[in-house]
Protein backbone atom coordinates (compact mmCIF):
# COMPACT_ATOMS: atom_id res chain seq x y z
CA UNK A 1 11.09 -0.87 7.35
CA UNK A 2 13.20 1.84 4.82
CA UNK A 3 12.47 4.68 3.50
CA UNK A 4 8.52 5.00 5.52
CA UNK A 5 7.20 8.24 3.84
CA UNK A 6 3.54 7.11 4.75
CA UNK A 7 1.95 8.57 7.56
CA UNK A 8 -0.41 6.56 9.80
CA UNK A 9 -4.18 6.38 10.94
CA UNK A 10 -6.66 3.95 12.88
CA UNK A 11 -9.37 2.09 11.44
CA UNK A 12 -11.92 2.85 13.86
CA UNK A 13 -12.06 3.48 17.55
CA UNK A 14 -10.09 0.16 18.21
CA UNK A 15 -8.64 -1.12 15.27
CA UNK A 16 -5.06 -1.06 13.63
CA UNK A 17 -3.06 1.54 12.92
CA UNK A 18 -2.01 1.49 9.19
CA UNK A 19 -0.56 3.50 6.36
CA UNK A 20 -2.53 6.12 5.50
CA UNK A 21 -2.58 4.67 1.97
CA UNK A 22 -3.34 1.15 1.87
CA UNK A 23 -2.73 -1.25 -1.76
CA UNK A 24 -5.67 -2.77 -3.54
CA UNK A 25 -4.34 -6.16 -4.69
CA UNK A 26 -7.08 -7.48 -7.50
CA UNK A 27 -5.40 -6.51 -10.57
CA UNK A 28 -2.80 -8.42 -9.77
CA UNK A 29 -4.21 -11.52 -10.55
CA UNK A 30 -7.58 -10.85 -11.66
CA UNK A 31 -10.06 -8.23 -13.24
CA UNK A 32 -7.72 -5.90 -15.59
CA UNK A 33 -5.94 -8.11 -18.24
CA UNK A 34 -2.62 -9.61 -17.96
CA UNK A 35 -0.28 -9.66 -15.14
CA UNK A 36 3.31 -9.90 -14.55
CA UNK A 37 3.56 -11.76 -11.87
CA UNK A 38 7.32 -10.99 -10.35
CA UNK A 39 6.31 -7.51 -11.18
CA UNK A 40 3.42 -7.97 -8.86
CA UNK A 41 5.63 -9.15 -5.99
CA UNK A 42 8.08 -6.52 -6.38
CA UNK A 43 4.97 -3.86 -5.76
CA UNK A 44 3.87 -5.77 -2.57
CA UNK A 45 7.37 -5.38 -1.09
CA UNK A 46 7.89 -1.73 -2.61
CA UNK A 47 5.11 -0.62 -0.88
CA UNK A 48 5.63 -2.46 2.98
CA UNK A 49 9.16 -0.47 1.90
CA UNK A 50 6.96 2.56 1.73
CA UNK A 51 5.29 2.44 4.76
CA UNK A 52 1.83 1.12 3.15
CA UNK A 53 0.56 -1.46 5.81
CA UNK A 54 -3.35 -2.64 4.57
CA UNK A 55 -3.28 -4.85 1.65
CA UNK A 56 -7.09 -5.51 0.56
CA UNK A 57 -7.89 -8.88 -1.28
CA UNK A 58 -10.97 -10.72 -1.80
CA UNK A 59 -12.27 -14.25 -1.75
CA UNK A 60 -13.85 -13.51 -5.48
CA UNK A 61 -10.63 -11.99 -6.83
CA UNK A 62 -9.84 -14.88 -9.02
CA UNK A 63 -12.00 -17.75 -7.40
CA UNK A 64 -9.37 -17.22 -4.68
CA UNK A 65 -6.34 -16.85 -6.88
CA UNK A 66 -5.47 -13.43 -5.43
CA UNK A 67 -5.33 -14.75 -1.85
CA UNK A 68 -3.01 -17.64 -2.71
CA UNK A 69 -0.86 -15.44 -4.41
CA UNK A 70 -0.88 -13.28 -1.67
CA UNK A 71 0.11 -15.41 1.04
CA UNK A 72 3.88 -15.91 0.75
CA UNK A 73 4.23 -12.04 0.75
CA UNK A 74 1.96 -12.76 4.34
CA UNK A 75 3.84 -15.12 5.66
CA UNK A 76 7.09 -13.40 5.24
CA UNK A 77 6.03 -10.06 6.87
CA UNK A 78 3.13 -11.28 9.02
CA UNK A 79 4.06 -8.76 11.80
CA UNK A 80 4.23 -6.06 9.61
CA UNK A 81 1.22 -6.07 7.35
CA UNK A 82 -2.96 -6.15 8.43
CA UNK A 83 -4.59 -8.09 5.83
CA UNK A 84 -7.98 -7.43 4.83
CA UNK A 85 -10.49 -9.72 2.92
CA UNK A 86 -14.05 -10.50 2.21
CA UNK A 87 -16.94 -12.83 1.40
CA UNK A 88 -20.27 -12.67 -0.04
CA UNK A 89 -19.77 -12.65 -3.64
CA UNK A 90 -19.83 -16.96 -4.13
CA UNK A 91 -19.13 -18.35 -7.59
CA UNK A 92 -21.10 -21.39 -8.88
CA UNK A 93 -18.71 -24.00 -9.87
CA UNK A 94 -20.37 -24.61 -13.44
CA UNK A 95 -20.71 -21.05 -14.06
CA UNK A 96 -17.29 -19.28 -13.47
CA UNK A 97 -18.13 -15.74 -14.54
CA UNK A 98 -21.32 -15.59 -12.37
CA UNK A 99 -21.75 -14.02 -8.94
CA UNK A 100 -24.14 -14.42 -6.17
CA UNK A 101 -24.39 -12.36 -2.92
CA UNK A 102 -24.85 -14.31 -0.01
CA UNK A 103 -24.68 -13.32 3.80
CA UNK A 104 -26.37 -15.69 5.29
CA UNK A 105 -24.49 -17.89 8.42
CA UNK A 106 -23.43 -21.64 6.93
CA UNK A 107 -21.80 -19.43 3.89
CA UNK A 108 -19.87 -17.12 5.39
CA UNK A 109 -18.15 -19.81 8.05
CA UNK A 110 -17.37 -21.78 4.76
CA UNK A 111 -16.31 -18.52 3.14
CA UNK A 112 -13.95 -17.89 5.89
CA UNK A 113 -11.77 -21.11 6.32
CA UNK A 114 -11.60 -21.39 2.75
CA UNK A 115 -10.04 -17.91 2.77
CA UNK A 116 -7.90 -18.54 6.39
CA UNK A 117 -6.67 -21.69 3.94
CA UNK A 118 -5.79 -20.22 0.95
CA UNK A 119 -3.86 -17.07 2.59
CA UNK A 120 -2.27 -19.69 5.20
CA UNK A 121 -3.23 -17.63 8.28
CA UNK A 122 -4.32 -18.40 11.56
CA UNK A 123 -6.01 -15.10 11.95
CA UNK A 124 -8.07 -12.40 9.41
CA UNK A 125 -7.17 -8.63 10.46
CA UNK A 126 -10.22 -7.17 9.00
CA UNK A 127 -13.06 -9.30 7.26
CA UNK A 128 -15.39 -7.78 5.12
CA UNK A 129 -18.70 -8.49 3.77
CA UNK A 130 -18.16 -7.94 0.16
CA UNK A 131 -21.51 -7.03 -0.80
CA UNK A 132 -25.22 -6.81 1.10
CA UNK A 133 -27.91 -9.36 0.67
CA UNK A 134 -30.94 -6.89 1.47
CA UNK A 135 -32.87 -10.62 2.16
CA UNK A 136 -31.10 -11.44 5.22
CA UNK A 137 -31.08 -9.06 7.90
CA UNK A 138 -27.74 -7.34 8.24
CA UNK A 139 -27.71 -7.76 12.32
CA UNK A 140 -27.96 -11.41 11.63
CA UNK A 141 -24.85 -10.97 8.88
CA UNK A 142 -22.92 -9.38 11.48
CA UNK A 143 -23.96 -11.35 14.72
CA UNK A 144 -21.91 -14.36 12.85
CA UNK A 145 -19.03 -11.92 12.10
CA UNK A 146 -18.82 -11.10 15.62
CA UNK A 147 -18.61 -14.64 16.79
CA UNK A 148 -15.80 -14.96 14.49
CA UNK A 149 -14.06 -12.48 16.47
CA UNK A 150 -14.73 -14.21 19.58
CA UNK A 151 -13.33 -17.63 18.37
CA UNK A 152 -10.31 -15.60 17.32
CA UNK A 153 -10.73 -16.17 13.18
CA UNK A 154 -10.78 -12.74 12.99
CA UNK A 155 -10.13 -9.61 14.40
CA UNK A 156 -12.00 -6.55 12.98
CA UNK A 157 -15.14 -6.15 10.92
CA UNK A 158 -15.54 -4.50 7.90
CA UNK A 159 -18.66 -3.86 5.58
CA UNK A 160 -18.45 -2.98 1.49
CA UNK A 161 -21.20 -0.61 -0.31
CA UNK A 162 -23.35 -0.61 3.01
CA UNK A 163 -25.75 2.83 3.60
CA UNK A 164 -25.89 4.56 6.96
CA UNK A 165 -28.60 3.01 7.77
CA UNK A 166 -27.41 -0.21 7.43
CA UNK A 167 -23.57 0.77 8.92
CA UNK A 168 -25.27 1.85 12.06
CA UNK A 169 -27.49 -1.18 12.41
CA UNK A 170 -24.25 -2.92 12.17
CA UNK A 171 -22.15 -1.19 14.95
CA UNK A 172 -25.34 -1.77 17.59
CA UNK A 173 -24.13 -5.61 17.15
CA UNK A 174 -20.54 -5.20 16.64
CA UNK A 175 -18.31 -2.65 16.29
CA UNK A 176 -17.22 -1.98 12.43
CA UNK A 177 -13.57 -0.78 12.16
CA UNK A 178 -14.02 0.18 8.28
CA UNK A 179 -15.98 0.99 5.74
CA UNK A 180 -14.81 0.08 1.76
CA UNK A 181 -16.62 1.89 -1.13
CA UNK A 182 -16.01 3.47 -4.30
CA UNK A 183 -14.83 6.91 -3.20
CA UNK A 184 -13.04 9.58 -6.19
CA UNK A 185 -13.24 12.88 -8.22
CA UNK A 186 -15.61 10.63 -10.32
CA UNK A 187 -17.97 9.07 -7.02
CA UNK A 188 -18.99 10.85 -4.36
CA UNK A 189 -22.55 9.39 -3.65
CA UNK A 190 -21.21 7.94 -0.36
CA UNK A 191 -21.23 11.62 0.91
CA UNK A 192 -24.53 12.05 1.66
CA UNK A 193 -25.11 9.22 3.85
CA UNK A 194 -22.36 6.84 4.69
CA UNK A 195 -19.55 9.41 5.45
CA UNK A 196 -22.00 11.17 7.48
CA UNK A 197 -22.69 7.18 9.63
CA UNK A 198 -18.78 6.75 9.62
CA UNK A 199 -18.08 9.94 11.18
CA UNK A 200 -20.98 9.52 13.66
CA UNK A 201 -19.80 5.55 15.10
CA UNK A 202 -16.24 6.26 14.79
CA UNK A 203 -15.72 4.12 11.56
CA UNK A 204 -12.77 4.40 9.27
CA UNK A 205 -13.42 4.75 5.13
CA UNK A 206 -11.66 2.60 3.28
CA UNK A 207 -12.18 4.19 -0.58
CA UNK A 208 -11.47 1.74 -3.33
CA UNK A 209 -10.85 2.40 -6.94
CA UNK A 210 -9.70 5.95 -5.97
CA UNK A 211 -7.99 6.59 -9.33
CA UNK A 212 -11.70 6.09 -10.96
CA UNK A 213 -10.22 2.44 -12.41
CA UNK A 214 -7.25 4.36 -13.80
CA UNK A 215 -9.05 6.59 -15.68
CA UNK A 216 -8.51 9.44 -13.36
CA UNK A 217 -5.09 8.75 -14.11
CA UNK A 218 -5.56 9.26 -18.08
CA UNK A 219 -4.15 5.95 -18.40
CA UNK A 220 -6.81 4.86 -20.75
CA UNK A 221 -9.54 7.00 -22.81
CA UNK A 222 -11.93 4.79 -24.35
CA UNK A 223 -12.36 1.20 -22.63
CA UNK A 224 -13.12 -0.81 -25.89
CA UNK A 225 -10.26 0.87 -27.63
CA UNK A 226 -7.51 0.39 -25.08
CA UNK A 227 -7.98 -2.50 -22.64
CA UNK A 228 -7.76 -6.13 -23.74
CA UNK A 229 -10.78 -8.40 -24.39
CA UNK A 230 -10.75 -9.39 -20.46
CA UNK A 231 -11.02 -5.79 -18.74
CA UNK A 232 -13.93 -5.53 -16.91
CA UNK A 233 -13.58 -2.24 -17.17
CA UNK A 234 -14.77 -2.49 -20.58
CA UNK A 235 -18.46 -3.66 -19.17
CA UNK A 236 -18.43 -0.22 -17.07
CA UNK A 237 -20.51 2.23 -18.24
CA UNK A 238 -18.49 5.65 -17.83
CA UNK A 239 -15.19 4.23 -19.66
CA UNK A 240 -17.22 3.15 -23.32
CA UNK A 241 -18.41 5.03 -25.93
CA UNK A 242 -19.76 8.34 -25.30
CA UNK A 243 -19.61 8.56 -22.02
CA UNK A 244 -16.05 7.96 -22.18
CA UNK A 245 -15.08 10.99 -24.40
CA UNK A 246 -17.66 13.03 -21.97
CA UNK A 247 -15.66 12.13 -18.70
CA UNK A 248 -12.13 12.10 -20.42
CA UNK A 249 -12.83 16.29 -20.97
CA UNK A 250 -13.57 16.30 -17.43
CA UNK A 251 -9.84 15.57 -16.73
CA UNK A 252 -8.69 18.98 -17.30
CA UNK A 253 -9.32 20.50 -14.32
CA UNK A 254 -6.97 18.23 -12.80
CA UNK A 255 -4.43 18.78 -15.32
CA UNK A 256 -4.06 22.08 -14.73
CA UNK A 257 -3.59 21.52 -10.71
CA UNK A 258 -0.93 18.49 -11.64
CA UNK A 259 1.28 21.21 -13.60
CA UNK A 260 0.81 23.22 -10.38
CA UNK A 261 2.12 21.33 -8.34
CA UNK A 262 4.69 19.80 -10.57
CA UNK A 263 3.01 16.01 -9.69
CA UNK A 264 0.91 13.26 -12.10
CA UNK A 265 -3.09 13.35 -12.55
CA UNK A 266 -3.02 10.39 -10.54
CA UNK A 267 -1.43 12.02 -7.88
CA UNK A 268 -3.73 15.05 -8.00
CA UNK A 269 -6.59 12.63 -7.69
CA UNK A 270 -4.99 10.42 -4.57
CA UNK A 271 -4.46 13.55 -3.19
CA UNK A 272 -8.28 14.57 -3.33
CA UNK A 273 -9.32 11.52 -1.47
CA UNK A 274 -6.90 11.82 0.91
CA UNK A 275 -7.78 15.10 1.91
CA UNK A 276 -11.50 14.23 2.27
CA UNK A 277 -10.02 13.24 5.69
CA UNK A 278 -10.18 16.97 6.55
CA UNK A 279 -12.90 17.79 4.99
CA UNK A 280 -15.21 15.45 6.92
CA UNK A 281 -13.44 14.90 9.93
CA UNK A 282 -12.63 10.93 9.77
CA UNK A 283 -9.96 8.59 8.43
CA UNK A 284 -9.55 8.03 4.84
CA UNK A 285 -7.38 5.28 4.02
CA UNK A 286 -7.53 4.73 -0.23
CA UNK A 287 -6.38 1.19 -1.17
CA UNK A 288 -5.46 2.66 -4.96
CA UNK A 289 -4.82 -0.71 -6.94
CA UNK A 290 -1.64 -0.97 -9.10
CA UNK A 291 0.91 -3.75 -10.41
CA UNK A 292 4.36 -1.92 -10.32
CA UNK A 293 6.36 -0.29 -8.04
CA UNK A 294 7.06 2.61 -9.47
CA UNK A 295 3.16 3.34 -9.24
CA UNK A 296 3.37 2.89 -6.03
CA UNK A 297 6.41 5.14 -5.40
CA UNK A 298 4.40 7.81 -7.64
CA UNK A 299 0.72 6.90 -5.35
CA UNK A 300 2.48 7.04 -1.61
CA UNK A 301 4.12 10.68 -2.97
CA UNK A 302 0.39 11.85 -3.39
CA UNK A 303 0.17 11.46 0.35
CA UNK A 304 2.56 14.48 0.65
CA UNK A 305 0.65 16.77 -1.58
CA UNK A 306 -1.75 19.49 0.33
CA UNK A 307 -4.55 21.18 -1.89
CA UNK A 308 -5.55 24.72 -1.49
CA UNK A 309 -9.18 25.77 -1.09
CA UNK A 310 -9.10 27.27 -4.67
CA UNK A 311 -8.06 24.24 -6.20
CA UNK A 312 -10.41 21.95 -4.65
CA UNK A 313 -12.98 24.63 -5.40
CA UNK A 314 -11.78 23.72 -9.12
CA UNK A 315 -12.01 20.44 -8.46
CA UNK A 316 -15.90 20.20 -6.88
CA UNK A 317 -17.66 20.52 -10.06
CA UNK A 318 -16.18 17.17 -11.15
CA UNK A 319 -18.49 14.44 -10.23
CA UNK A 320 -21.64 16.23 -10.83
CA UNK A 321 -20.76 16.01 -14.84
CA UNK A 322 -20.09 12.08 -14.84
CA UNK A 323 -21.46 10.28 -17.50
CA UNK A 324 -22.99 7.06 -16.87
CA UNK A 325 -23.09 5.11 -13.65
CA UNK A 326 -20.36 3.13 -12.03
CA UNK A 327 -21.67 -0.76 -12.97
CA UNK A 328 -24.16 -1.20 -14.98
CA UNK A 329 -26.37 -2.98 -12.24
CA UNK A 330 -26.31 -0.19 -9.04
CA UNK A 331 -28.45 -2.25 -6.89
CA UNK A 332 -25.91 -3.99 -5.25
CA UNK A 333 -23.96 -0.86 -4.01
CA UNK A 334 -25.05 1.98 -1.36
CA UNK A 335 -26.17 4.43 -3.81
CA UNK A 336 -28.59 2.10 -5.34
CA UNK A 337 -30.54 1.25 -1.89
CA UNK A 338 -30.03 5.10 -0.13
């Protein structure tokens, strides 16, 4: 590996050692509009180049589009990458736009050879559950996670938008190497609870969307006026309307500590997240999403960017203003059962 500018961390007590920035692979084949696909490619191997080691996909991304695209990239640098992917979010065959949460045993053992197929490995580094179905109790979710370990399908255990509660009912069956959920300047919810859990058991936090969906980023302003027909962004309720303009003024805090430091907004706002590492005594590892490699280049630099306390002092203020709520439908994340 060339040019490494990434440091490392664990996920959990006994799991890999990665990048300290992992890549979110979705919108490369699903979720936000169309892709370039050699583009794409090029960003996978930019960032191994880069020292970025966890590359997150998803059994849902594209009805399983995202982890046959992924594969080759896999298969090429097995040694050197720890892939991460999940279940729980199954789509009815006659009704390709719907989702439904399931947890429960037969699924997830179907959920996870289809996805061992379709990425052409013999192993899963970390396996997620996606999403919690509060009908099935989440020790019984787990208990069949943890016998996937032990017939060597998968390796670690991960849980997505879980509460403390429900992370530390998870590590008495099985210990849980990370925890993914929406973690930025824009969503801090996870603070009062699950950070707290992750600290306490030894769990890693995987943030997603850290760049708030590229808004953070000032990328976009106004959802229905700049993304195609087939962002989902556009069904979010913070990026539309008048919660849009609201949150877009909110960006000029970070402006002014970007021209402080000479760096992007995006990089101001990695930078945040990646500090929250220090601030709460745990590892962070952000899994920012992006389709070309010179956002990548621009994301790993944000890993070498230290914020002073008056600066993140400028920055606290942030989330509290938000407009609107992260999906329309919270129940099916950790803020909407804490």
């Amino acid at each position: 590996m060339t040019d490494s500018t990434v440091p490392t961390a664990r996920l959990g007590d006994d799991g890999p050692e990665v990048g300290v920035q992992g890549l979110g692979c979705m919108g490369m084949s699903f979720a936000y509009g169309p892709t370039d696909t050699d583009a794409s490619r090029a960003t996978l191997e930019r960032a191994l180049e880069l020292g970025v080691t966890l590359y997150d996909t998803a059994d849902a991304y594209g009805a399983g589009e995202n982890e046959r695209f992924l594969a080759p990239f896999f298969g090429a640098h097995r040694e050197e990458v720890v892939v991460a992917t999940k279940f729980a979010l199954s789509i009815p065959p006659d009704e390709p736009t719907r989702r439904i949460i399931r947890n429960d045993a037969p699924y997830i053992r179907e959920a996870v050879e289809a996805s061992l197929r379709r990425l052409d490995l013999d192993v899963i580094d970390l396996y997620y559950m996606h999403r919690r179905d509060v009908n099935v109790p989440i020790e019984e979710t787990v208990g069949v996670m943890a016998d996937l370990v032990r017939e060597g399908k998968v390796k670690h255990l991960g849980l997505s938008e879980v509460t403390g509660e429900e992370l530390r009912a998870a590590q008495a069956v099985h210990p849980i190497a990370a925890v993914q959920s929406e973690w930025s300047l824009f969503s801090r919810d996870i603070e009062a609870g699950v950070v707290p859990a992750a600290r306490e058991l030894g769990v890693a936090l995987v943030p997603y969307s850290p760049l708030g969906r590229g808004f953070l980023t000032g990328s976009f302003a106004d959802a229905d006026q700049d993304l195609t027909q087939d962002d989902f962004r556009r069904q979010q309720p913070r990026f539309t309307g008048g919660n849009a303009a609201a949150n877009a003024a909110l960006l000029a805090p970070v402006r002014t500590v970007a021209e402080a430091h000479g760096a992007t907004l995006g990089q101001i706002a990695l930078a945040w997240v990646q500090q929250r590492a220090r601030v709460h005594g745990l590892p962070v590892i952000p899994i920012p999403g992006t389709r070309k490699p010179t956002r990548v280049e621009e994301n790993t630099g944000a890993t070498r960017i230290v914020l002073t306390q008056d600066e993140l002092s400028l920055l606290e203020p942030i989330a509290d203003k938000v407009a609107g709520d992260r999906y329309a439908d919270m129940t099916f994340t950790s803020a909407g059962r804490e």
